[in-house]
Protein backbone atom coordinates (compact mmCIF):
# COMPACT_ATOMS: atom_id res chain seq x y z
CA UNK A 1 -8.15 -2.14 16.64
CA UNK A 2 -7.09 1.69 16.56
CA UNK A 3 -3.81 2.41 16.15
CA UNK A 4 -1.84 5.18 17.62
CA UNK A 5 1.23 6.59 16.60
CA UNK A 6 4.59 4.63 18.76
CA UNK A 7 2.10 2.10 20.15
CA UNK A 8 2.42 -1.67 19.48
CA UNK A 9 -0.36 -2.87 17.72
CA UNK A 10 -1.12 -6.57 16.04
CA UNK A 11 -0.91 -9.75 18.62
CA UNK A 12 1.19 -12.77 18.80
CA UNK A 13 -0.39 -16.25 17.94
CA UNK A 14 -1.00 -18.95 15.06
CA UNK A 15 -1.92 -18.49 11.84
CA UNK A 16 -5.27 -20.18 11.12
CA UNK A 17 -4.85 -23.60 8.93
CA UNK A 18 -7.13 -21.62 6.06
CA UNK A 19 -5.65 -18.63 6.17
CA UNK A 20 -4.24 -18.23 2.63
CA UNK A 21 -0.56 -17.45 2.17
CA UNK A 22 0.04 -14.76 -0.62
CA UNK A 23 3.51 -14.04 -1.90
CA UNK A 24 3.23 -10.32 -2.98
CA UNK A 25 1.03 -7.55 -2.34
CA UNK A 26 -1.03 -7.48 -5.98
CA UNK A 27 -2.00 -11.03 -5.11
CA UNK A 28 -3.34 -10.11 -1.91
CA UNK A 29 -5.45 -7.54 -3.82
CA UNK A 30 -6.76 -10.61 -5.85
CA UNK A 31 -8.02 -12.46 -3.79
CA UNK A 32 -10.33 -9.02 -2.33
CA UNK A 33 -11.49 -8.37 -5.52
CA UNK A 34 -12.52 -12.00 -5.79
CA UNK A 35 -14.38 -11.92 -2.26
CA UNK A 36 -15.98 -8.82 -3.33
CA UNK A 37 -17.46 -10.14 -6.35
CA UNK A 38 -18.22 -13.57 -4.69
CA UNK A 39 -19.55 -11.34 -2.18
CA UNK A 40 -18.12 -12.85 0.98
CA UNK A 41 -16.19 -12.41 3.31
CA UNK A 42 -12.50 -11.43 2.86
CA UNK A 43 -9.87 -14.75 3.79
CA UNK A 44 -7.10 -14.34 6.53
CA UNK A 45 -3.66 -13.85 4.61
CA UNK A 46 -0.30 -15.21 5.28
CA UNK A 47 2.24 -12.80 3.91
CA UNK A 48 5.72 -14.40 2.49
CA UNK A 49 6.27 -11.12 -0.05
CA UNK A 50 5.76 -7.32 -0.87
CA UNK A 51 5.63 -4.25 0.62
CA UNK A 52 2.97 -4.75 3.09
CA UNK A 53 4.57 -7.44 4.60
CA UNK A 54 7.82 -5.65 5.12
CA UNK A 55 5.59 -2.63 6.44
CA UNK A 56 4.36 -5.22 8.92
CA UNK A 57 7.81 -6.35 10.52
CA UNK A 58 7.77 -9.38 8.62
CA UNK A 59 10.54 -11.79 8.90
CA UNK A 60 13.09 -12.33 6.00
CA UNK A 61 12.30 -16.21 6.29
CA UNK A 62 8.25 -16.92 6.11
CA UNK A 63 8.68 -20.69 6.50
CA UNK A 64 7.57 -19.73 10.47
CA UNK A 65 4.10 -19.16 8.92
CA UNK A 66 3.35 -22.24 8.42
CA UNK A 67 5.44 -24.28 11.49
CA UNK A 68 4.58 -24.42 14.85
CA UNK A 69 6.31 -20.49 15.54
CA UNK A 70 4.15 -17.51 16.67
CA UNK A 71 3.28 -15.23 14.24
CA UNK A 72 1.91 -11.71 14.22
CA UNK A 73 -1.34 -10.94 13.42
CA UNK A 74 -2.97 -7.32 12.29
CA UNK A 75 -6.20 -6.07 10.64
CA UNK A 76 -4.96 -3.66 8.07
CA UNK A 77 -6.44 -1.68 5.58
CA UNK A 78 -7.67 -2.33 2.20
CA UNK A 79 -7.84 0.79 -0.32
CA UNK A 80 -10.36 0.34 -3.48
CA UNK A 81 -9.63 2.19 -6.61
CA UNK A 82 -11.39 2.92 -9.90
CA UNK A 83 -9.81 3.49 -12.83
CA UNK A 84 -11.57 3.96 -15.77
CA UNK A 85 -14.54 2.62 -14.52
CA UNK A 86 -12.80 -0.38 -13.33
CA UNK A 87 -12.40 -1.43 -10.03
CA UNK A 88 -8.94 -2.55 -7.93
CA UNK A 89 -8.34 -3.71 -4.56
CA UNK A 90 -4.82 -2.89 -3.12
CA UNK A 91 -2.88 -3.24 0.61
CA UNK A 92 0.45 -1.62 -0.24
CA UNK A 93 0.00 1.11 -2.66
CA UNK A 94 -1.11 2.94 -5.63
CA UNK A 95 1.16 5.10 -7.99
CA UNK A 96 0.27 7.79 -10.59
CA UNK A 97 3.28 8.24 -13.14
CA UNK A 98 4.69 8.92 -16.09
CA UNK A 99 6.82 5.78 -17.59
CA UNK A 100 10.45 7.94 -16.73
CA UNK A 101 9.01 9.65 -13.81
CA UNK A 102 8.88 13.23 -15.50
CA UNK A 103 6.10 15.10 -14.18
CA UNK A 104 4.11 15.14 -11.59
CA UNK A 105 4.07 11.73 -9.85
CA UNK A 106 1.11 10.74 -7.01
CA UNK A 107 1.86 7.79 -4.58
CA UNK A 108 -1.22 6.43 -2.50
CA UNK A 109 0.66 4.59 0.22
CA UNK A 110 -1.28 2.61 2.74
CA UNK A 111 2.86 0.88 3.27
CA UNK A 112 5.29 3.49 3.83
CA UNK A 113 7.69 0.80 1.14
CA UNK A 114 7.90 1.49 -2.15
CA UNK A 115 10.40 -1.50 -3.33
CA UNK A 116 13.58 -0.49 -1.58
CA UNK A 117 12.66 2.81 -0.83
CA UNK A 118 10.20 4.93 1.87
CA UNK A 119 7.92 6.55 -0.09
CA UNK A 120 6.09 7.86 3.02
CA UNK A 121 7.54 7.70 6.09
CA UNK A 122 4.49 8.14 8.26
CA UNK A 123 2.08 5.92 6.15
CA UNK A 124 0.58 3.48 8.62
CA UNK A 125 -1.30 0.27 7.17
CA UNK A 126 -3.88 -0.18 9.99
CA UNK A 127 -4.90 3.83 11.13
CA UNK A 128 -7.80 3.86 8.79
CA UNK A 129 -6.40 6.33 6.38
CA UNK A 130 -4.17 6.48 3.34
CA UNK A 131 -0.97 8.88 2.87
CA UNK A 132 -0.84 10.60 -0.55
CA UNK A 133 2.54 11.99 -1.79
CA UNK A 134 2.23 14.89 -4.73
CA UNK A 135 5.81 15.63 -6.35
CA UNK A 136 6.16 18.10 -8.64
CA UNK A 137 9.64 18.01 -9.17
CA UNK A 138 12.66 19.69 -11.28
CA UNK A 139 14.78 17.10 -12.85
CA UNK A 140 17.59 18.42 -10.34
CA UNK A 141 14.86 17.57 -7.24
CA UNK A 142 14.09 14.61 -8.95
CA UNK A 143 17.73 13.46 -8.72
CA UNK A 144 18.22 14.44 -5.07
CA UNK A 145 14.84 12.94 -4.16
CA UNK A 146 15.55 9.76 -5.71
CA UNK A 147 19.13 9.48 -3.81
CA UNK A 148 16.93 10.20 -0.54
CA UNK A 149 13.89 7.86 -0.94
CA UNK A 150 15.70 4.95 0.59
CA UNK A 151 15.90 6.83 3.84
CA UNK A 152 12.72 8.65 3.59
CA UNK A 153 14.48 11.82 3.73
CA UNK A 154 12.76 13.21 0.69
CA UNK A 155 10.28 15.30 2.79
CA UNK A 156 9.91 17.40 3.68
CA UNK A 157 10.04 19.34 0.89
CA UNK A 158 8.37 22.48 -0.86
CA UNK A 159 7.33 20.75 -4.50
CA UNK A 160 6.50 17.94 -2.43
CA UNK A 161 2.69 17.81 -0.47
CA UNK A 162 1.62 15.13 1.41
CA UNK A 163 -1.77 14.68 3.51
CA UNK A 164 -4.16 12.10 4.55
CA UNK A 165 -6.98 10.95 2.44
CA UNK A 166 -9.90 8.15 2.90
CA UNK A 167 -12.45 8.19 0.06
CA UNK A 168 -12.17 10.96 -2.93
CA UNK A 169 -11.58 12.17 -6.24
CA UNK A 170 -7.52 12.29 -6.87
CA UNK A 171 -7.59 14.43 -10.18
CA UNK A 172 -3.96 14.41 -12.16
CA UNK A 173 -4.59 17.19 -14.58
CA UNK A 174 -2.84 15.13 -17.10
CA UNK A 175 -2.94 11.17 -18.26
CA UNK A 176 -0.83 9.09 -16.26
CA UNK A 177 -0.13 5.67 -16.33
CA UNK A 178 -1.64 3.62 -12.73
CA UNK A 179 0.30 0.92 -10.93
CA UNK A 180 -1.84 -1.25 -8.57
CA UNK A 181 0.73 -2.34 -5.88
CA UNK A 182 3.25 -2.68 -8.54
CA UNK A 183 0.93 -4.03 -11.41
CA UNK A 184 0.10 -1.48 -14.62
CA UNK A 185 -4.24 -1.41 -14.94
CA UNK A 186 -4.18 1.42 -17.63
CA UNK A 187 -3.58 5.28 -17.85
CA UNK A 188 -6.16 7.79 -16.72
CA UNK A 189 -6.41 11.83 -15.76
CA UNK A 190 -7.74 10.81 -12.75
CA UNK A 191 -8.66 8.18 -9.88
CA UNK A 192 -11.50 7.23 -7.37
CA UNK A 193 -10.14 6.31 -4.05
CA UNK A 194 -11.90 3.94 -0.94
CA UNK A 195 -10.56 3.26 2.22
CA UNK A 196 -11.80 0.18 4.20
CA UNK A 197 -11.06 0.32 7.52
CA UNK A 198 -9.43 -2.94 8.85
CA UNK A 199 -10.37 -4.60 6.62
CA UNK A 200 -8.13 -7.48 5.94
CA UNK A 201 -6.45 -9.58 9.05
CA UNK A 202 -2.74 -9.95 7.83
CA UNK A 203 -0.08 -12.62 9.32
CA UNK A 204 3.54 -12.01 8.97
């Protein structure tokens, strides 16, 4: 389904019996990356954990996923990345980084959540695209910025660039270490990005 910007989108129903419930965003990821080497088709996930789920309303107490309650149901997007020739599914994000945060830092956000804060406000999980946040901060900006990521006030902002990407090259111009929705898979200079467009069918 396309999504449009202050539309409702997703649709009220039951969770299928199969679906698999996954507690946090890198073990969503998993279970792609095990479908795409079994080469078949991608399960229906239950969300009880992580940033997508939060992106996708989801409701502090997941026991309704498996009772007899309605649940909501959403195709989202699943991003590939390579890294160092190695290949990783992820729902909620991808982050570029030093270990302190000096330097520049890039965000992939397919969830607008980072943790506790909103690392891109307008990041969408099901509009078939991926927001990426550049910062190139002074440690002063860094300190403001981090005091405003919980409200997503952060941006706009000059050292900061955000813009829409599907499928490219994200070049660093330095070594940074990568964080698969949360989970450290190495350092590079530089990342390949896919989009797949609703991809994944998501209950929360």
């Amino acid at each position: 389904m396309s999504v449009r910007r202050n539309q409702d989108w997703g649709d009220i129903g039951k969770m299928p019996a199969d679906a698999v419930v996954a507690t946090s965003d890198r073990e969503v990821g998993r279970l792609v990356e095990r479908a795409w080497t079994d080469n078949v088709a991608l399960p229906e996930v239950g969300l009880t954990g992580g940033d997508l789920r939060r992106a996708l309303g989801g409701r502090r107490n997941s026991r309704h996923l498996q009772g007899d309650d309605d649940v909501v149901g959403a195709l989202i997007d699943v991003g590939a990345v390579t890294v160092n020739g190695h290949r990783f599914a992820f729902v909620a994000h991808v982050i570029a980084r030093s270990r302190s945060w000096s330097g520049p830092v890039f965000a992939l956000m397919n969830s607008e959540w980072l943790g506790d804060w909103i690392m891109a406000p307008r990041a969408h999980p099901g509009d078939g695209y991926f927001d990426l946040v550049e910062a190139r901060l002074s440690l002063g900006d860094r300190i403001k910025a981090r005091r405003r990521l919980p409200t997503g006030t952060h941006v706009p902002h000059p050292s900061i660039q955000v813009r829409r990407v599907t499928t490219t090259a994200i070049p660093f111009g330095t070594t940074r270490a990568i964080f698969v929705d949360g989970e450290h898979v190495g350092a590079a200079a530089a990342m390949q990005i896919e989009c797949h467009r609703e991809a994944l069918r998501a209950y929360v």
